[in-house]
Structure formats: C-alpha cells, structure tokens
C-alpha atoms as a PDB file:
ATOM      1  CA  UNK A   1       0.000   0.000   0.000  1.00  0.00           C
ATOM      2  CA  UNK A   2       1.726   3.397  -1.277  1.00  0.00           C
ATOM      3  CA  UNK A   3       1.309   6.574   1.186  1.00  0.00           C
ATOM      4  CA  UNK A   4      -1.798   8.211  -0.354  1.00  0.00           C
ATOM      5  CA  UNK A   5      -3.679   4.849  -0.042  1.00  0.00           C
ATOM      6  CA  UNK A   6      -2.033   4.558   3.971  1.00  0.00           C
ATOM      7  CA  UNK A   7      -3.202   8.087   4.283  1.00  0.00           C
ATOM      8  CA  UNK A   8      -6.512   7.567   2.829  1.00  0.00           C
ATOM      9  CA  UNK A   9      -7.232   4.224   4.954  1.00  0.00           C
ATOM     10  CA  UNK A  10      -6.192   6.266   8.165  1.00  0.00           C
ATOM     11  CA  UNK A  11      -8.697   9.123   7.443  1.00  0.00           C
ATOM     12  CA  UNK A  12     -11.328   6.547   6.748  1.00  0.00           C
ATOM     13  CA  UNK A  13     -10.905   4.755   9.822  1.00  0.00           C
ATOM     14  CA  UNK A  14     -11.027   8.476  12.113  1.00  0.00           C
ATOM     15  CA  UNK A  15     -14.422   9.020  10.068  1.00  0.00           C
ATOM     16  CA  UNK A  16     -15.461   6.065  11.206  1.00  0.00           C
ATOM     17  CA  UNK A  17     -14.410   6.119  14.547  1.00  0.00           C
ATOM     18  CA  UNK A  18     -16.318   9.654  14.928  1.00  0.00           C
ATOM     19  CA  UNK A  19     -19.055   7.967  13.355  1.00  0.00           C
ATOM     20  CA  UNK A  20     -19.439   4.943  15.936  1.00  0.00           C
ATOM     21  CA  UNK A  21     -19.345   7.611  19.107  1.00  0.00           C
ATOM     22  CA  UNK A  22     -22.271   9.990  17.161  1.00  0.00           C
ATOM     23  CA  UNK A  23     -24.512   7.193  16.737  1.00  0.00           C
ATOM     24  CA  UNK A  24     -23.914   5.279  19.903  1.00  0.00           C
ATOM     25  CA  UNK A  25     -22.174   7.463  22.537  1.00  0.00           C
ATOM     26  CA  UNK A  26     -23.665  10.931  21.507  1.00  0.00           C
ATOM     27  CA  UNK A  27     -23.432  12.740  24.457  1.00  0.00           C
ATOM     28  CA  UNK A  28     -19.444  11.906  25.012  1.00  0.00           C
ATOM     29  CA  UNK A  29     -19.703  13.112  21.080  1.00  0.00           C
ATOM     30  CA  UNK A  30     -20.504  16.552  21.998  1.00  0.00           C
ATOM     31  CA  UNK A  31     -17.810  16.639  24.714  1.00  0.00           C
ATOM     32  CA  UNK A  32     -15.208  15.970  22.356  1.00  0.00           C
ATOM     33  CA  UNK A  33     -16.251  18.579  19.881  1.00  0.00           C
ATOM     34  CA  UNK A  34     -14.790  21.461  22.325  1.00  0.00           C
ATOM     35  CA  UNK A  35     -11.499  19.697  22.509  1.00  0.00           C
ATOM     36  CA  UNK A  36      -8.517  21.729  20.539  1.00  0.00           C
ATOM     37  CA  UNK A  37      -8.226  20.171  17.362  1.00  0.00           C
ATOM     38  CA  UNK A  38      -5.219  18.676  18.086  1.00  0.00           C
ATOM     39  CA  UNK A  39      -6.778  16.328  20.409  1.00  0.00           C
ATOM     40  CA  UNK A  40      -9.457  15.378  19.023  1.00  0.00           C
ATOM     41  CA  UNK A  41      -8.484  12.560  16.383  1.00  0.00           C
ATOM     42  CA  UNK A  42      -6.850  10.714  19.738  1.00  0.00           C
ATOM     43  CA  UNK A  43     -10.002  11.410  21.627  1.00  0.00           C
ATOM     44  CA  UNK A  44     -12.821   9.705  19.051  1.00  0.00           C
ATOM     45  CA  UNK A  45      -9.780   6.452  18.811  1.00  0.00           C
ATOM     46  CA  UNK A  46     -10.298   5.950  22.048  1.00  0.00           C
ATOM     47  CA  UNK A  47     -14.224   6.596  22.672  1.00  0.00           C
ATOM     48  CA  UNK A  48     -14.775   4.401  19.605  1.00  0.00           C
ATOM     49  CA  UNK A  49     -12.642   1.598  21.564  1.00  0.00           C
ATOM     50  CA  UNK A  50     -14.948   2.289  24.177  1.00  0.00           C
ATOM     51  CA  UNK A  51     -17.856   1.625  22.164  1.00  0.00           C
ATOM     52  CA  UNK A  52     -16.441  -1.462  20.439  1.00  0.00           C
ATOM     53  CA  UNK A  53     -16.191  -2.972  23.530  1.00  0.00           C
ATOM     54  CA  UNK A  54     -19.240  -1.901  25.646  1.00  0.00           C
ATOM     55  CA  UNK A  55     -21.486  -2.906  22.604  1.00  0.00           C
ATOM     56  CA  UNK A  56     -20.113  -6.069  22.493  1.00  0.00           C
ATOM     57  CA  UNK A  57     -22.580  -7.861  24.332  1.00  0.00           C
ATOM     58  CA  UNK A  58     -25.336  -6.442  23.563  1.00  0.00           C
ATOM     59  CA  UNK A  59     -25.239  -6.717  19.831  1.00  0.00           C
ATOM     60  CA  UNK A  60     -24.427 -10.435  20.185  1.00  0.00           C
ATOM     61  CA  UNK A  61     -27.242 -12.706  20.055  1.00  0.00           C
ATOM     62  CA  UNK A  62     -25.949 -15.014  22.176  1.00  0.00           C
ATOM     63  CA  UNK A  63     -23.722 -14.252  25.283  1.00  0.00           C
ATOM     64  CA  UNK A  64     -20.710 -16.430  23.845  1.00  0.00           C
ATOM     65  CA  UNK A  65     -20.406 -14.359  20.859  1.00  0.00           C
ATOM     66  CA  UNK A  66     -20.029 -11.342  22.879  1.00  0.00           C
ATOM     67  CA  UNK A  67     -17.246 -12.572  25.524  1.00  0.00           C
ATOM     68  CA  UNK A  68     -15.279 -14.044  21.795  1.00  0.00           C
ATOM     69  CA  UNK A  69     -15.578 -10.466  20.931  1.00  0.00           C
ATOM     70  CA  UNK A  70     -14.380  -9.112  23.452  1.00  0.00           C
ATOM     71  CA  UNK A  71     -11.467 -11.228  23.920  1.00  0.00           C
ATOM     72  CA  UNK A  72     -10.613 -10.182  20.356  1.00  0.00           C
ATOM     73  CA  UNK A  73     -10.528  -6.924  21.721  1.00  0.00           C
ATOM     74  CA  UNK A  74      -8.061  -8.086  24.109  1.00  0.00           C
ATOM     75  CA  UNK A  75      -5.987  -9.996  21.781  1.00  0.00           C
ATOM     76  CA  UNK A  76      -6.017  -6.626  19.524  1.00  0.00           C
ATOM     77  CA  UNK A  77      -4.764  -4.287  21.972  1.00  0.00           C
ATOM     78  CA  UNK A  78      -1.961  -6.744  22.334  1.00  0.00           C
ATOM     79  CA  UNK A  79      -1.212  -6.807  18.607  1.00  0.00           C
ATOM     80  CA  UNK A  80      -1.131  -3.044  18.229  1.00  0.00           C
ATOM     81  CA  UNK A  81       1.367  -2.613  20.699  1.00  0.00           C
ATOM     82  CA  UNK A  82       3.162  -5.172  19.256  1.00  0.00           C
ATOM     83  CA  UNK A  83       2.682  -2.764  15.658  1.00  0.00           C
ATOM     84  CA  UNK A  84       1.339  -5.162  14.026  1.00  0.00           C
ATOM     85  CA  UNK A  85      -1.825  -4.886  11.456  1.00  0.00           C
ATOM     86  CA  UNK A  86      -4.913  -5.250  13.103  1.00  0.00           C
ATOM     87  CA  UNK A  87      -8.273  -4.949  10.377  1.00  0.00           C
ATOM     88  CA  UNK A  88     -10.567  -2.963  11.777  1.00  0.00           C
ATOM     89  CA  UNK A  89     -10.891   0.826  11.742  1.00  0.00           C
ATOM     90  CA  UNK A  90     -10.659   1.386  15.105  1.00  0.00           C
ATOM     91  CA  UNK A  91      -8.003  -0.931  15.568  1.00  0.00           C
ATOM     92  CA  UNK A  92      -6.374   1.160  12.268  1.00  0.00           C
ATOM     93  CA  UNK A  93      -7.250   4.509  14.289  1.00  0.00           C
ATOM     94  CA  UNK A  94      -5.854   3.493  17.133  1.00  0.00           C
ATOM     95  CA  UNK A  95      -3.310   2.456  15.884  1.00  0.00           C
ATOM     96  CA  UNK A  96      -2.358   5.581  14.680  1.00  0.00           C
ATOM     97  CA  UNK A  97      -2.599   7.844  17.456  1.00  0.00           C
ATOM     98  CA  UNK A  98      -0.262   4.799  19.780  1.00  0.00           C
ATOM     99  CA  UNK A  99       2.011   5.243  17.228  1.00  0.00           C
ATOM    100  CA  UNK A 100       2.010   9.288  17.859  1.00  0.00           C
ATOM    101  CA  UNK A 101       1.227   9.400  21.459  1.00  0.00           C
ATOM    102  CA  UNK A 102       2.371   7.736  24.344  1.00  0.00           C
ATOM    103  CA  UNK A 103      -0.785   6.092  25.373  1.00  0.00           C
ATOM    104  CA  UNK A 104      -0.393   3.614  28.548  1.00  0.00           C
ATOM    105  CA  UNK A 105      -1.091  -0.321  27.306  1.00  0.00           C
ATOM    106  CA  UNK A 106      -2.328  -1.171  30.775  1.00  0.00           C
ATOM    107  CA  UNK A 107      -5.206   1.094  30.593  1.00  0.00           C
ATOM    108  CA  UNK A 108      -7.041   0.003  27.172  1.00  0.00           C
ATOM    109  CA  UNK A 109      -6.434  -3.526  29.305  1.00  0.00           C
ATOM    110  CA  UNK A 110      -8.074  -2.831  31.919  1.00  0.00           C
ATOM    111  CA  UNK A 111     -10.851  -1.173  30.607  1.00  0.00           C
ATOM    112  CA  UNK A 112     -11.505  -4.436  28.125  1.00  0.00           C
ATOM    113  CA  UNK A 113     -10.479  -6.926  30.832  1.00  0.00           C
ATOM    114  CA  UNK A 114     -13.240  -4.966  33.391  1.00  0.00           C
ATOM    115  CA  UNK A 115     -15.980  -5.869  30.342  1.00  0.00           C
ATOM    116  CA  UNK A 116     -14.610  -9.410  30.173  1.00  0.00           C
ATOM    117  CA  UNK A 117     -14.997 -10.042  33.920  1.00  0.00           C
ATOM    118  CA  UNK A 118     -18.569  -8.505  33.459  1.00  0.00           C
ATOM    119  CA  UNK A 119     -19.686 -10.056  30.679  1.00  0.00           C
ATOM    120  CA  UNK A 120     -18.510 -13.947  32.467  1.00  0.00           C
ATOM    121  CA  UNK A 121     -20.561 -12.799  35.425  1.00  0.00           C
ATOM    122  CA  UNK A 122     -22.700 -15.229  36.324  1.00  0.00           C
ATOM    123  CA  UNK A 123     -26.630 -14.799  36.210  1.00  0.00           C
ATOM    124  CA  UNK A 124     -26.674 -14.677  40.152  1.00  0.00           C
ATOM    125  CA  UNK A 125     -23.650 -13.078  41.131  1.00  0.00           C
ATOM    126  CA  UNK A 126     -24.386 -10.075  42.543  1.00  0.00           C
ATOM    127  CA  UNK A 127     -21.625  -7.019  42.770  1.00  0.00           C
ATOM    128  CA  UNK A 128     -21.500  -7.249  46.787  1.00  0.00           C
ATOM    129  CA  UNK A 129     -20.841  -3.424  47.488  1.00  0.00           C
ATOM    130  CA  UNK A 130     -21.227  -0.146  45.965  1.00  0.00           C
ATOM    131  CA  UNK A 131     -17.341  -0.095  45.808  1.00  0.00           C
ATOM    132  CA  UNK A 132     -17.395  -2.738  43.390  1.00  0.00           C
ATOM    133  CA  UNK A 133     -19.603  -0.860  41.193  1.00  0.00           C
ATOM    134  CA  UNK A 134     -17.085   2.441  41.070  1.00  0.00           C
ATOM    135  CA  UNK A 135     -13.882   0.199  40.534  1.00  0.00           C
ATOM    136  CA  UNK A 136     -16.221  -1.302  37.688  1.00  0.00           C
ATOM    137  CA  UNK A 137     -16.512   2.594  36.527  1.00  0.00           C
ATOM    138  CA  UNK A 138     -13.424   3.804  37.116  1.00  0.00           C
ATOM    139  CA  UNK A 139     -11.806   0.598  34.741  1.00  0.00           C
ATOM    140  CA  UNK A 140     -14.596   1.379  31.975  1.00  0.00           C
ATOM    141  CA  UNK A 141     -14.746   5.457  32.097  1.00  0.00           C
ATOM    142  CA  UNK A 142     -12.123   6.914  33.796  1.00  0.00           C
ATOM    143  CA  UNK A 143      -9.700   5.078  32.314  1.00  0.00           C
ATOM    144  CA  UNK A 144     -10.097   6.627  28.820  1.00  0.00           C
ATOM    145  CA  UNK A 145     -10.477  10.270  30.228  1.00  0.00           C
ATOM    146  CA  UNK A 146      -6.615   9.504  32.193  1.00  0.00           C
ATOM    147  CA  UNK A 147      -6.166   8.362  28.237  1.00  0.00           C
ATOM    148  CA  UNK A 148      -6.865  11.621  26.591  1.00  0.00           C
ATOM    149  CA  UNK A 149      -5.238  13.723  28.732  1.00  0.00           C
ATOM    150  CA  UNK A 150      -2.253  11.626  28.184  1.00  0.00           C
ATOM    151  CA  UNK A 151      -2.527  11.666  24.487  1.00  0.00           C
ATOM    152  CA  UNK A 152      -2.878  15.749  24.833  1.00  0.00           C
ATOM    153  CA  UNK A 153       0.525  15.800  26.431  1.00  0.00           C
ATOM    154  CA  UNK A 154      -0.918  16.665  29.591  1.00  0.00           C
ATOM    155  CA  UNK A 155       0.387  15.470  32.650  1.00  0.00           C
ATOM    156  CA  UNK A 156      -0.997  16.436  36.316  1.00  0.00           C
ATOM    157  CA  UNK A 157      -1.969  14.640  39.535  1.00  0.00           C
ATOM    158  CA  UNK A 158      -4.987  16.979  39.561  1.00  0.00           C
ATOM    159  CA  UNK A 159      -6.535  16.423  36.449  1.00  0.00           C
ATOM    160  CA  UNK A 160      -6.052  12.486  36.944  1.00  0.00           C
ATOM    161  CA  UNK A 161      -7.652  12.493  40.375  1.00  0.00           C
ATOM    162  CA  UNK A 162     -10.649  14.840  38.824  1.00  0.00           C
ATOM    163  CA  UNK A 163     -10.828  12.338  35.915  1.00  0.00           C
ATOM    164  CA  UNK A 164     -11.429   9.388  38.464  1.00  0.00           C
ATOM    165  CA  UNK A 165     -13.659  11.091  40.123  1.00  0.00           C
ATOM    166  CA  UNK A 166     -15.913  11.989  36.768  1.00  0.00           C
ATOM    167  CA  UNK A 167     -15.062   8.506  35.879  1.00  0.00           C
ATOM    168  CA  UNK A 168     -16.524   6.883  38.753  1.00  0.00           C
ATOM    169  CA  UNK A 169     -20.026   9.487  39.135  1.00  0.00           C
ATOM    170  CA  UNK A 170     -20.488   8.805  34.973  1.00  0.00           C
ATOM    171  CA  UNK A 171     -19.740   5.005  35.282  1.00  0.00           C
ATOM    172  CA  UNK A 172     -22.671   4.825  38.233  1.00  0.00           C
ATOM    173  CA  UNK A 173     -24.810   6.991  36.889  1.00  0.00           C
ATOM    174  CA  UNK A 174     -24.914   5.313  33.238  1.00  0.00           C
ATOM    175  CA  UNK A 175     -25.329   2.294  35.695  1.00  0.00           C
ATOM    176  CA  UNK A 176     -28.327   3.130  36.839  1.00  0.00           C
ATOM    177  CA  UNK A 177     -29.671   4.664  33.736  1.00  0.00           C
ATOM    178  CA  UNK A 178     -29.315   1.236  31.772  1.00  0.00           C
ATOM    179  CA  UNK A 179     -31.433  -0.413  34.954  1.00  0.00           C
ATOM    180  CA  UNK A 180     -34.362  -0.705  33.254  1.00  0.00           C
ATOM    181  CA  UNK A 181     -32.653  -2.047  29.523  1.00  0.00           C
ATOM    182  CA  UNK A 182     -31.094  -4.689  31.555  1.00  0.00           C
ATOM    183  CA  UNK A 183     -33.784  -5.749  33.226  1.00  0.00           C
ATOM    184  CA  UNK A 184     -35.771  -6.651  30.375  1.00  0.00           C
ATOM    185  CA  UNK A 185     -33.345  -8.349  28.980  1.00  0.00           C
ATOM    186  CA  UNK A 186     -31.941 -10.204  31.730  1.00  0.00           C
ATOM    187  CA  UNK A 187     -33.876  -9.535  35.332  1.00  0.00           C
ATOM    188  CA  UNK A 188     -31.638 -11.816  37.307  1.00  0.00           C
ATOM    189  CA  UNK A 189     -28.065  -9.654  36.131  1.00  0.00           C
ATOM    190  CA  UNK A 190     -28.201  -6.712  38.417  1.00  0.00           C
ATOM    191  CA  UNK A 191     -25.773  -3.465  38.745  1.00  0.00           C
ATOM    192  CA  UNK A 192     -27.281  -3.040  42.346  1.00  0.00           C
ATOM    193  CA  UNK A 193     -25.225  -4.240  44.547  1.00  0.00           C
ATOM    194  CA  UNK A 194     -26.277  -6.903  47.140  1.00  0.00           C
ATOM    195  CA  UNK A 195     -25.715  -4.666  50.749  1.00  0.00           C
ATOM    196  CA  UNK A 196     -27.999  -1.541  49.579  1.00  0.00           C
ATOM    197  CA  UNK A 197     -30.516  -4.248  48.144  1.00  0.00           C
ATOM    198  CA  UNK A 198     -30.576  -6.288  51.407  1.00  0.00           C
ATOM    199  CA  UNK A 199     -31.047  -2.947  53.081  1.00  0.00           C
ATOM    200  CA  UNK A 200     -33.713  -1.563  51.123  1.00  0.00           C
ATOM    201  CA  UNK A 201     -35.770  -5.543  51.447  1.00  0.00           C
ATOM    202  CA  UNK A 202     -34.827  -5.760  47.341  1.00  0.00           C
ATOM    203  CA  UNK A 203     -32.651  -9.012  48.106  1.00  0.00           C
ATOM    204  CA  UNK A 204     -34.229 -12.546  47.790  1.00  0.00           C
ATOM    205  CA  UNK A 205     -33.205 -15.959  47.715  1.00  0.00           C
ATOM    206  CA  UNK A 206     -35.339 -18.134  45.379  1.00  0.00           C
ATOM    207  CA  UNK A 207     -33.952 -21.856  44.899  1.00  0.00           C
ATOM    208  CA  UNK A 208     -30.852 -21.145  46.124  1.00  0.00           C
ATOM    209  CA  UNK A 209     -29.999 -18.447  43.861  1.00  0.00           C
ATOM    210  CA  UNK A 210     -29.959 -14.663  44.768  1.00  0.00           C
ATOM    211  CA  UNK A 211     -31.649 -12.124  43.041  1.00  0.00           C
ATOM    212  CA  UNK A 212     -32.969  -8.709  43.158  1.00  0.00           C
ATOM    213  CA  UNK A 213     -36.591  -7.639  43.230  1.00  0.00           C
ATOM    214  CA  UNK A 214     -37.242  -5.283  40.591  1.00  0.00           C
ATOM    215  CA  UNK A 215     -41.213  -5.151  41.533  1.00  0.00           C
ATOM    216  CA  UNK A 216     -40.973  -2.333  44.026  1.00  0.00           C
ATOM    217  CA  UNK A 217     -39.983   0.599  42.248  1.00  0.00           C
ATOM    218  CA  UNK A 218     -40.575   2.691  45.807  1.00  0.00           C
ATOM    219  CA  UNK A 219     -37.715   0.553  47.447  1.00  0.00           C
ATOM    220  CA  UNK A 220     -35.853   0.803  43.969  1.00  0.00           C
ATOM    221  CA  UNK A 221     -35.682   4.552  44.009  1.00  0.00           C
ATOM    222  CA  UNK A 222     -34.380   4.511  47.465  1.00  0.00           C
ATOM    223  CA  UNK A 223     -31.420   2.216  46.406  1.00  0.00           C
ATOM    224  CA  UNK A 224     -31.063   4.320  43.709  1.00  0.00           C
ATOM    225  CA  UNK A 225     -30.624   7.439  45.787  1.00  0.00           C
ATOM    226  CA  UNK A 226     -28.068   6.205  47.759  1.00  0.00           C
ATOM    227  CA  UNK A 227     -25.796   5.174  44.456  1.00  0.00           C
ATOM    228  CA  UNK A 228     -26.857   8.519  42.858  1.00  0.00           C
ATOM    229  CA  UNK A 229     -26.240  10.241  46.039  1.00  0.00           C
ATOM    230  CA  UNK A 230     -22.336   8.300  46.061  1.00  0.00           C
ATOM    231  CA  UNK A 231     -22.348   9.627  42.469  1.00  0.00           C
ATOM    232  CA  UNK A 232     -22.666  13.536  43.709  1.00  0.00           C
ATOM    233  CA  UNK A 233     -20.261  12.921  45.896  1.00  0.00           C
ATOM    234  CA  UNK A 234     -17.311  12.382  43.186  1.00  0.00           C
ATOM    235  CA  UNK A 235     -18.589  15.299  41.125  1.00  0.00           C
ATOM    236  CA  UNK A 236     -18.149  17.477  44.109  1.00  0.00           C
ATOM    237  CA  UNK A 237     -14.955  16.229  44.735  1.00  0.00           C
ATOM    238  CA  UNK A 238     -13.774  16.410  40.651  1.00  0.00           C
ATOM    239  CA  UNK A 239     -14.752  19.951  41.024  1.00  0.00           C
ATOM    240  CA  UNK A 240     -13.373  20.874  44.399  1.00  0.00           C
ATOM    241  CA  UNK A 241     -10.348  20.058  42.012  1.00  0.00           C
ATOM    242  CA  UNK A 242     -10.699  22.519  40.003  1.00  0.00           C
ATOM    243  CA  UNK A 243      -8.545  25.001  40.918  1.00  0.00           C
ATOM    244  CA  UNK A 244      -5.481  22.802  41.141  1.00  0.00           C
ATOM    245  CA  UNK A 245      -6.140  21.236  37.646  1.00  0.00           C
ATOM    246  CA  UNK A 246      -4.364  23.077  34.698  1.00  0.00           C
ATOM    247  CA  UNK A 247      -6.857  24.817  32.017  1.00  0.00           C
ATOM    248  CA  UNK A 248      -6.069  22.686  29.187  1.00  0.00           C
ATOM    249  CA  UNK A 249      -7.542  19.549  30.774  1.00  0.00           C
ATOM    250  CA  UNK A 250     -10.465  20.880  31.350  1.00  0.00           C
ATOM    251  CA  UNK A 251     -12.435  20.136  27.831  1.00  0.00           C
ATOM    252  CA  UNK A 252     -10.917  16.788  28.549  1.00  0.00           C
ATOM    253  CA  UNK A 253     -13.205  16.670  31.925  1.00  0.00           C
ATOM    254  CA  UNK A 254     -16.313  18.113  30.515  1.00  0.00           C
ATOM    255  CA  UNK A 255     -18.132  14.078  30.592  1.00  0.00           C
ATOM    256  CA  UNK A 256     -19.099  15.773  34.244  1.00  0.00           C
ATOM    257  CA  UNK A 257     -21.214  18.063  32.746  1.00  0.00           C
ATOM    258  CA  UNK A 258     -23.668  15.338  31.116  1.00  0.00           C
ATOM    259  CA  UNK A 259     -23.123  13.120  34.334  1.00  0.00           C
ATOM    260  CA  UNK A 260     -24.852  16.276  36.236  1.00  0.00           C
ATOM    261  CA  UNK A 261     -27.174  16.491  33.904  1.00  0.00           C
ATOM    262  CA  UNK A 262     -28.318  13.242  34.549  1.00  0.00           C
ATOM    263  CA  UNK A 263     -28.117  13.524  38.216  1.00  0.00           C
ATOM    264  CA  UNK A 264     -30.341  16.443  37.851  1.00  0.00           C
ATOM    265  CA  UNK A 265     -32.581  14.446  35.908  1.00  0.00           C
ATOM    266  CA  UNK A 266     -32.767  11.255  38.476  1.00  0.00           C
ATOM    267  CA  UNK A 267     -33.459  13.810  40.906  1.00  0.00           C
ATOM    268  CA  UNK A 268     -35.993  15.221  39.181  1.00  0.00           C
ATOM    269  CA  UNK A 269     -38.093  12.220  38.290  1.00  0.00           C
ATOM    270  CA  UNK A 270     -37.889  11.619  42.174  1.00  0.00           C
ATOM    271  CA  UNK A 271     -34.971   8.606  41.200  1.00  0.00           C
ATOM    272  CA  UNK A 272     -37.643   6.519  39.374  1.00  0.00           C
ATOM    273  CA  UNK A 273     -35.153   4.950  36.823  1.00  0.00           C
ATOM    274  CA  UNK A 274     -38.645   3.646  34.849  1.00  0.00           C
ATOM    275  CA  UNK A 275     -39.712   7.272  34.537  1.00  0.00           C
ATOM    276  CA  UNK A 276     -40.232   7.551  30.932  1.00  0.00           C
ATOM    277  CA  UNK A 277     -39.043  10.948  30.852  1.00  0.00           C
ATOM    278  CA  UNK A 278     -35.287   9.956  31.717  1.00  0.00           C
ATOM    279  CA  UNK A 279     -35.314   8.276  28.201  1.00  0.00           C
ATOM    280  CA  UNK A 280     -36.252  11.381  26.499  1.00  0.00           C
ATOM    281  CA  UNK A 281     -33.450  13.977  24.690  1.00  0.00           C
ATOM    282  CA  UNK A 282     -30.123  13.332  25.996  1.00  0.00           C
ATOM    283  CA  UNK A 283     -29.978  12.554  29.784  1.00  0.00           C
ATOM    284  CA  UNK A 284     -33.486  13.532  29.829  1.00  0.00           C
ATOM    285  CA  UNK A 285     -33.645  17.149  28.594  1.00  0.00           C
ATOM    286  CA  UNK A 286     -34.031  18.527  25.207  1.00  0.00           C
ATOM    287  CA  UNK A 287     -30.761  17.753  22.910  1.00  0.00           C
ATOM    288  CA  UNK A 288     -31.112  21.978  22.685  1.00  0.00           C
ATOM    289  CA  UNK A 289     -30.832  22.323  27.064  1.00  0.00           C
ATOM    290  CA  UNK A 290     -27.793  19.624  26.761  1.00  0.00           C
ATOM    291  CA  UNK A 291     -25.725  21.692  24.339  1.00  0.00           C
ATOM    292  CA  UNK A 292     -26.641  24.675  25.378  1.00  0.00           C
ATOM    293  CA  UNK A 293     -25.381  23.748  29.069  1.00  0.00           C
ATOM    294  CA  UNK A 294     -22.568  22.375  27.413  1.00  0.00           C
ATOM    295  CA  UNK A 295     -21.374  25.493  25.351  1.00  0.00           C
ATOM    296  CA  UNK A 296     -22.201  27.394  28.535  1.00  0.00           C
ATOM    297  CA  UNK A 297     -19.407  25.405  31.103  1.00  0.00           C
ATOM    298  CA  UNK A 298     -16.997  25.363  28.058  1.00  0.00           C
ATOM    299  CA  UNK A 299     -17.194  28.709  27.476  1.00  0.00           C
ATOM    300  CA  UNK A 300     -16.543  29.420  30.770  1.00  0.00           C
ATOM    301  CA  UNK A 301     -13.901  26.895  31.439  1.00  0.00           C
ATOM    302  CA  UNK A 302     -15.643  24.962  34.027  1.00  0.00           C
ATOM    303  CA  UNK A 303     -16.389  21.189  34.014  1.00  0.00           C
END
C-alpha cells in the first residue's frame, strides 16, 4: 500500500471512529467537539474503543459471541502494541494515534479486561458493594479520560484524580440509567449491589440463587438514591479540584457536565429509573438544554 492509499485508509478509519461515538455514545460526542483540534483525532480512537467494547454484548445474540468479541478486543490491543496490522478501523485509528502518542497499554487492558470479567458474570452473582460498582466505573470510564489527557501531552496529579472522580459518578450513573434495559433483557443480572438491596428488602433468595426484586420501584428509588447520592459525591470532589487542575484539561473533563445532567434528571423524576421521561433527549432534557449547558461550562472553562 503506497502513502496516499495509507493516508486515505487512516482518514477513513477516524471518520469512522467519529461515526461509531455519534450514533452510539452521543453525548461523550458533543464533549469531544470542544477539545482543541489537536486532540481530538486521539479522543474519538479511544471513545470508539470504548464503544467497540461496551457494545459487544449487547449486539451479540448469544452471550458467547459477545465474551469471543471481546477477547478479540483483548488480543487486539496486544497486537497493536506489538505494531502489528490489526483490520478494523478502530483498531487502524488506534493504531495511529499509539504510534504518535504515548498512550499507557495497561489502561485500554483494563478497561476491556473490566468488560470481560462482566460479561462472564454469572446470572446470580451479585456485585457485593457499591465499591465494586465504582472500581467497575473507574476501569470502563475513567480510564479513557486519564487516556486523553495523556494523548494531549498533559500530565498532572490533579486532572487524573478529577478524571477518576468523573469517571466513577459517569460510570454509576450510566449504571443506573441502563437499569431498566437490563432488566428486560436479563432480570436476574443486576448493577445493584447486594448490601444496599438487602437494606432496602430488594434481596431474595429463590432456589438457592440470589436475586434482586425489581417489583418495588418505591424501594428501587431509594437504592437508587443512595448510588446517585455516592455519584454527587465524586462530582463534588472532581470539582473541588478545580482550581489545582491546569486549564487545558479541562475540555478533557467536561463528561461531568452530562453526568450532572443526569443527576439532575434522576433527581428530578424523584430517582424513578422507569420514569419515561429519563429516556427522552439526551440525559433527559431537550438535545437543545444539553448543548446549550454544554457550550455554557466550556465557554466558561468549568467542568
């Protein structure tokens, strides 16, 4: 392949990366469209990574198709380290910017080894604490915001510690978002964990098995407070950050403005996650309210 066809297959695979995180990730799509230019091809590799991989099992029509997807993932990452030709866009794109950028391996590991472990899961095993649930988060979201800053050349303690945090109140709050989807698809795998279910009287044992009662949507909103309420917690603490954190990472952190839009949303539909209305625009307001609120923090350098 001569250098215009190399360049032209490289371009092609960024379209489609940017592609893949408009049609399936569109709210992280915005964010990225108010990082510099420079940034941004590195940014859409690695949300399009991220969207390989979290798809994986749910485009699969059977379970075991997923997991062998994943594990190509796996075996992928390894290969492009390695430099060697991986054929698949994102694989291409990624590629690319590893090539450019010194992106950490152990990272894009963990975050495809956390959806491995999830996706092996079995029917009645039940994350045991909340803490389980933000090390989940922090392996599937923060990890690829401590990724772009590190392919923008930017290196500080404070903007990794506000990314974890961001990481961690996004992860839990997508979490509980996706409740109801995964519940109609499968009502004995649970992302509520089994000490704020046993506490709220949402913990059974029928035949021998665990599972969680999804029938009491009063209880349900109470457990849901609590992991929303965890969730608040991390913003504040991403933000008490602020100050410390240098201003070029901060289009990097702007995922915490959707993740308080959705907060504001849960609390506004009382933490009923089978309110219709959370399903509506992006994060539950108007697409126009979500960009508008995101111009608004960019503009004034706040995340």
């Amino acid at each position: 392949m001569n250098a215009t066809s190399t360049s032209k297959s490289i371009q092609a695979a960024f379209s489609y990366c940017v592609q893949q995180v408009r049609s399936y990730d569109y709210h992280h799509y915005l964010c990225l469209l108010h990082l510099p230019s420079t940034m941004r091809k590195s940014a859409f590799a690695l949300r399009a990574f991220n969207v390989e991989t979290a798809r994986a099992m749910d485009v699969a029509s059977d379970p075991r198709v997923g997991l062998m997807r994943l594990l190509w993932w796996q075996e992928a990452v390894d290969k492009i380290f390695a430099h060697k030709v991986v054929e698949h866009p994102t694989a291409r794109a990624l590629s690319s910017i590893i090539s450019e950028h010194k992106i950490n391996k152990s990272w894009l590991k963990r975050s495809v080894e956390a959806r491995i472990n999830d996706a092996r899961r079995e029917e009645d095993e039940i994350p045991e604490t909340l803490g389980v649930l933000e090390r989940y988060s922090e392996d599937t979201v923060s990890t690829f915001l401590y990724m772009t800053l590190q392919a923008g050349g930017i290196t500080s303690t404070a903007a990794d510690h506000a990314a974890s945090h961001i990481g961690k109140a996004s992860g839990l709050l997508l979490l509980l978002k996706s409740l109801p989807y995964h519940a109609s698809r499968n009502p004995q795998t649970s992302y509520i964990p089994a000490d704020l279910a046993s506490k709220h009287g949402l913990l059974v044992t029928e035949g021998g098995r665990r599972q969680i009662r999804m029938d009491s949507r009063e209880k349900l909103s109470e457990v849901v407070f609590e992991m929303a309420s965890v969730a608040n917690v991390h913003l504040q603490k991403a933000r008490d950050l602020a100050g410390t954190v240098p201003a070029e990472a901060f289009p990097v952190l702007l995922p915490a403005v959707p993740a308080q839009v959705l907060l504001d949303s849960l609390r506004g539909v009382q933490f009923d996650v089978f309110d219709p209305r959370l399903a509506k625009g992006i994060m539950g307001i108007s697409p126009l309210s979500f960009q508008l609120k995101l111009k608004w923090y960019a503009w004034r350098g706040k995340y």
